[in-house]
Protein backbone atom coordinates (compact mmCIF):
# COMPACT_ATOMS: atom_id res chain seq x y z
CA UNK A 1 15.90 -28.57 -143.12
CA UNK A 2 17.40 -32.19 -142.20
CA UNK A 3 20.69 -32.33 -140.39
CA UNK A 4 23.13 -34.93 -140.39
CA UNK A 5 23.18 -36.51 -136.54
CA UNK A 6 26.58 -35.69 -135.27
CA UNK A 7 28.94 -38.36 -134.89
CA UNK A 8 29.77 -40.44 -132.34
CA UNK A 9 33.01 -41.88 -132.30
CA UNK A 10 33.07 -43.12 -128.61
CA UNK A 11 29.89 -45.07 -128.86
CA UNK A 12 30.76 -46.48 -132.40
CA UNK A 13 34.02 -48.35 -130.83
CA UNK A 14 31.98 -49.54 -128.30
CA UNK A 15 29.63 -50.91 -130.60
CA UNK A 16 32.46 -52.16 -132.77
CA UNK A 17 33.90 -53.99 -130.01
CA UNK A 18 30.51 -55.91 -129.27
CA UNK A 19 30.87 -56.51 -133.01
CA UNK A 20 33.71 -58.84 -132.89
CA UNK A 21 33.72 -60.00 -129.64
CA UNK A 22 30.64 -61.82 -130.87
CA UNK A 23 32.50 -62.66 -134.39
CA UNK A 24 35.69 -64.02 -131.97
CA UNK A 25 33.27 -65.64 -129.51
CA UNK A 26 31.40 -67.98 -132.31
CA UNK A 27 34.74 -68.59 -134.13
CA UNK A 28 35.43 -70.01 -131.20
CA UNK A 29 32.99 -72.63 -130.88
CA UNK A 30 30.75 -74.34 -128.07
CA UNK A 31 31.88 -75.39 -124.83
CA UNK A 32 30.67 -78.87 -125.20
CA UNK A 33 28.19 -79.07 -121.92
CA UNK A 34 25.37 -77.99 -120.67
CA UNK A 35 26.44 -77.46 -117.40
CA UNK A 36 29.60 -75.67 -118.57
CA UNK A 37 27.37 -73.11 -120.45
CA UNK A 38 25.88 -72.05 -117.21
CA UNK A 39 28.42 -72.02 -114.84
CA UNK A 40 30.58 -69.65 -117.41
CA UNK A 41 26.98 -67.74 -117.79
CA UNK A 42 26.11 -67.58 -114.39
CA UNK A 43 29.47 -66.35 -114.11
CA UNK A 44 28.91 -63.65 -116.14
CA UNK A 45 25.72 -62.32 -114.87
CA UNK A 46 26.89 -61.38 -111.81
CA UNK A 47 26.32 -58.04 -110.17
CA UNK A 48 24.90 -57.13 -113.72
CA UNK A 49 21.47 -54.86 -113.32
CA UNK A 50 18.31 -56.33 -114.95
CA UNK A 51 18.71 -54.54 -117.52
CA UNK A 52 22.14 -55.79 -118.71
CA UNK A 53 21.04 -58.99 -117.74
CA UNK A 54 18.11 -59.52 -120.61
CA UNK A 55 20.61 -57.67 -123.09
CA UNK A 56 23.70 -60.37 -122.46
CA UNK A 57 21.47 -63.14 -122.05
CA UNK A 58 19.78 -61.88 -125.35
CA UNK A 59 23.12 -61.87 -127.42
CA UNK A 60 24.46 -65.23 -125.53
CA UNK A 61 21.54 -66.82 -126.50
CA UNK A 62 22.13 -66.14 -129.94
CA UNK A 63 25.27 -67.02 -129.95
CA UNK A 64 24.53 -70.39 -128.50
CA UNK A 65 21.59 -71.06 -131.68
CA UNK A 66 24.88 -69.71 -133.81
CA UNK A 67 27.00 -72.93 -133.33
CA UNK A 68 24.85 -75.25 -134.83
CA UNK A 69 22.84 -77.87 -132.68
CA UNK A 70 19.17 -77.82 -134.47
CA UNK A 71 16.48 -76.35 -132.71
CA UNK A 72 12.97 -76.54 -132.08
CA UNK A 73 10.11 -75.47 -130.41
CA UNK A 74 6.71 -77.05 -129.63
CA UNK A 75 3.95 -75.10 -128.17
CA UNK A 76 2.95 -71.54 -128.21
CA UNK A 77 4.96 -71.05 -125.01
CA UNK A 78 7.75 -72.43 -125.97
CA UNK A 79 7.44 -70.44 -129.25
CA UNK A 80 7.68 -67.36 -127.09
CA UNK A 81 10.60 -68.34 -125.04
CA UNK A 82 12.09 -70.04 -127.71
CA UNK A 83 11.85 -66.20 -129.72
CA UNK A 84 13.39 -64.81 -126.54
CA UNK A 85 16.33 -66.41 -125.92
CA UNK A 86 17.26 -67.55 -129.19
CA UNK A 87 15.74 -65.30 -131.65
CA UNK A 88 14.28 -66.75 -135.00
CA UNK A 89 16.82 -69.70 -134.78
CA UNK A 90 13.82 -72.12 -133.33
CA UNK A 91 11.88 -74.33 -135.34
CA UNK A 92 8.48 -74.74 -134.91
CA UNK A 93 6.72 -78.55 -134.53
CA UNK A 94 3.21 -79.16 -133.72
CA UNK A 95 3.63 -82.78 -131.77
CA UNK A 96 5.98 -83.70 -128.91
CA UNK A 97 6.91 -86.73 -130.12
CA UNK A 98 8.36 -84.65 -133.18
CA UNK A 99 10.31 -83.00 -130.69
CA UNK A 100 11.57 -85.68 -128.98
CA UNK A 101 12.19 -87.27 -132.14
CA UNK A 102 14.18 -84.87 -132.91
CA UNK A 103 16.03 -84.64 -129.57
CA UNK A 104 16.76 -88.10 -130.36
CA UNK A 105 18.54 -87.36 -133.64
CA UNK A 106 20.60 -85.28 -132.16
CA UNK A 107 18.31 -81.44 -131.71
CA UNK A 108 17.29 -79.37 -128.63
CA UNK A 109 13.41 -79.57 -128.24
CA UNK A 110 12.01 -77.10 -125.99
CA UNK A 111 8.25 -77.94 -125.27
CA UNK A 112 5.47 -76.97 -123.36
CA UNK A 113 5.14 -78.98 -120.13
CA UNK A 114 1.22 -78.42 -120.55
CA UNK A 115 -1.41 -80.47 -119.66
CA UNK A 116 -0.38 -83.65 -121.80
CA UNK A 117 1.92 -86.23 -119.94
CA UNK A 118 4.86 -86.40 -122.79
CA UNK A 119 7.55 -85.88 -119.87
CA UNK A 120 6.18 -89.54 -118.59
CA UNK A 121 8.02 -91.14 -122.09
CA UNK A 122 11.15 -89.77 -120.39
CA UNK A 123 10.93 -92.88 -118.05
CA UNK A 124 11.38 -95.08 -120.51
CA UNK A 125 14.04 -93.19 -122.61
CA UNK A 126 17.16 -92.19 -119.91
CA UNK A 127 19.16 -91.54 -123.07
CA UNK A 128 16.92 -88.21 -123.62
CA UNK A 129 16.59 -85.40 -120.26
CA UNK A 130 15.58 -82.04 -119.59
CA UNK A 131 18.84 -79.87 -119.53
CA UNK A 132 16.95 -76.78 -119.07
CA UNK A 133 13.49 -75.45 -117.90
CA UNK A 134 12.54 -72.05 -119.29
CA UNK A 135 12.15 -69.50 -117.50
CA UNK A 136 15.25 -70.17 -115.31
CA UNK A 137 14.86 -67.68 -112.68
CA UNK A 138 14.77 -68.83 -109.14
CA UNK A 139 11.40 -66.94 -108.60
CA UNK A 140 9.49 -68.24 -111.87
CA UNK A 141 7.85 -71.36 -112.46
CA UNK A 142 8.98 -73.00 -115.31
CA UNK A 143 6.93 -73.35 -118.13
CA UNK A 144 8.68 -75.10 -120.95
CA UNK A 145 11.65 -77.79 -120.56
CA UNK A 146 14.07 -78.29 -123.18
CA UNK A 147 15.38 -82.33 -124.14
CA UNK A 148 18.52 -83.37 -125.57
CA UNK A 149 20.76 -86.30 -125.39
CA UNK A 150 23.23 -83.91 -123.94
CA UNK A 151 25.25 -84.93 -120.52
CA UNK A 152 24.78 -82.40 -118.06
CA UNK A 153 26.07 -82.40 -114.35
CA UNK A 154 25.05 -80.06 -111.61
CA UNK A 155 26.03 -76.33 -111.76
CA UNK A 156 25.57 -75.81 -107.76
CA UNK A 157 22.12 -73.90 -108.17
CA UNK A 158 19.57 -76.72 -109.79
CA UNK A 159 16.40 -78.38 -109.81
CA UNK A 160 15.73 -81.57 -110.59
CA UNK A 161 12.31 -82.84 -112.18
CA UNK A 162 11.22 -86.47 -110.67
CA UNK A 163 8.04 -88.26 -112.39
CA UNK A 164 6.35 -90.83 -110.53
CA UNK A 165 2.18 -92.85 -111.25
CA UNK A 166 1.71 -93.16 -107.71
CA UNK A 167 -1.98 -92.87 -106.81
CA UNK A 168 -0.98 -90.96 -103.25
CA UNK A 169 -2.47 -87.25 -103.28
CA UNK A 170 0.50 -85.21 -103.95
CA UNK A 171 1.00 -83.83 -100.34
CA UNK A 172 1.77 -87.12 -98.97
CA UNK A 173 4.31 -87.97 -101.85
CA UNK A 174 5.90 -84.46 -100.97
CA UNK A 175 5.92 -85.48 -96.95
CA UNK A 176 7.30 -88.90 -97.94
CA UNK A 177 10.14 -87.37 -100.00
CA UNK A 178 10.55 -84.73 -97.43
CA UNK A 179 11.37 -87.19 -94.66
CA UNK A 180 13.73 -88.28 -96.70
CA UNK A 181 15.66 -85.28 -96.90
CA UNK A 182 14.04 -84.17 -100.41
CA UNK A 183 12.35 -80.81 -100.82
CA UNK A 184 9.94 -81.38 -103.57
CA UNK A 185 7.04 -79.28 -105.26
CA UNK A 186 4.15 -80.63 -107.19
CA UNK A 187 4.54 -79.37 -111.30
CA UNK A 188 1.89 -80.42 -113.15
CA UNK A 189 -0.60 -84.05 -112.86
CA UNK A 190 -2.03 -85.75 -116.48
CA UNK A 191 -2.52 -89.25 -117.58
CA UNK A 192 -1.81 -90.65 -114.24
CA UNK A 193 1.37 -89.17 -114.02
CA UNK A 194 2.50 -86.55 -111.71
CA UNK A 195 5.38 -84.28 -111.82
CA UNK A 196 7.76 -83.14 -109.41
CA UNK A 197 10.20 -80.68 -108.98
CA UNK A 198 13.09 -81.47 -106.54
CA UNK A 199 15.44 -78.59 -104.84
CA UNK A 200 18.91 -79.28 -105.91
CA UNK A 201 20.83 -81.98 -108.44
CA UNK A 202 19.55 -85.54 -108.00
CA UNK A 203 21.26 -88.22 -109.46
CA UNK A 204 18.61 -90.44 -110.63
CA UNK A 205 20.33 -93.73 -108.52
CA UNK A 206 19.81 -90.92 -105.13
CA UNK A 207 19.45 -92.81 -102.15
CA UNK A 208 17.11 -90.41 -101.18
CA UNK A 209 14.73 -91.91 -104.22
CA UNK A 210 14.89 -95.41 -102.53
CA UNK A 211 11.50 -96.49 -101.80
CA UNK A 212 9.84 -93.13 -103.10
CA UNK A 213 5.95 -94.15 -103.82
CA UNK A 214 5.37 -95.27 -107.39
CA UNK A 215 5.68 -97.82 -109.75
CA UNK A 216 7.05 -95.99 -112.75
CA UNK A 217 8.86 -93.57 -111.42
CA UNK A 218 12.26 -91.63 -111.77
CA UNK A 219 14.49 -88.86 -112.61
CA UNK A 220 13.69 -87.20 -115.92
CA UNK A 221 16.53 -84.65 -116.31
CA UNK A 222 17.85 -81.56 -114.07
CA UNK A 223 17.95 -77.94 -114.78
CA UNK A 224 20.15 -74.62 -113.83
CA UNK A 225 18.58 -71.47 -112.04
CA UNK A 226 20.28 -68.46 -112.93
């Protein structure tokens, strides 16, 4: 014989509240920024366990792919991220410069960082960036950044990613920026390229960068670590 679960009235008004604060929250609307995003978000992960954690950045994250701004995904890592954070609100592309033409146009790309050199054509682009790098924890490495003509300041807990073709092994660009007051970590090498991740939000016209080895070489966009 079936019974009828008992009801729950407590847990059902909790639910319902969840229920429209994320119908209020999206009527609402986005805050505008990048960097405002995380500094409320940041905000409101604070002293939360793991476990709440993944569930609020879960529902934020859909929230965020609720207002609007297109977006994509290229690479099967990015895909997974993408799936993560924003649920089944990412569009798939097969090519970065899809993605990037569609940052362009106004989208959110997230893409693999990979093997290929794409994040070079950021050099010669400023008007698109990396905004984010997925995953965002301080202990991972990320594995994906996400482009968009979006202005983003710093948040006060960054990263910065710096691109340069010099032909220096990577340990003496790394002691070069170091002595210049730059804590820097090798990313990924391809094409003659070599990326960098720098500790903190640099400002692409940095001091700091002045006389930093390479030819090409620059800022590419800056990230928050929750």
């Amino acid at each position: 014989m079936l019974h009828a679960p008992e009801e729950d009235p407590q847990r059902l008004a909790l639910d319902k509240a969840v229920a429209d604060a994320v119908a209020a929250r999206l009527t609402a609307g986005p805050r505008g920024r990048p960097d405002a995003d995380a500094l409320a978000l940041r905000e409101l992960l604070r002293g939360l366990t793991p476990p709440q954690r993944s569930a609020l950045r879960a529902v934020m994250g859909r929230m965020e792919a609720g207002h609007g701004k297109p977006l994509l995904a290229c690479g099967g890592i990015s895909q997974l991220l993408a799936a993560d954070r924003w649920g089944p609100f990412a569009r798939p592309v097969a090519e970065p410069d899809q993605a990037l033409d569609a940052a362009r146009a106004g989208a959110r790309a997230l893409i693999d960082i990979g093997n290929r050199a794409w994040w070079g054509k950021l050099l010669a682009d400023p008007t698109v960036k990396v905004i984010a790098a997925l995953p965002d924890d301080a202990q991972a490495r990320p594995r994906a950044f996400m482009v968009s003509t979006e202005t983003s300041g710093p948040t006060g807990d960054d990263r910065t990613f710096w691109v340069t073709d010099s032909p220096l092994p990577d340990f003496e660009i790394i002691a070069h920026l170091s002595n210049n007051g730059l804590a820097a970590s090798l990313m990924a090498e391809s094409g003659g390229l070599m990326l960098f991740t720098l500790s903190g939000y640099v400002q692409a016209d940095d001091g700091r960068l002045q006389g930093a080895p390479g030819t090409l070489q620059g800022i590419i966009g800056a990230a928050p670590i929750f």
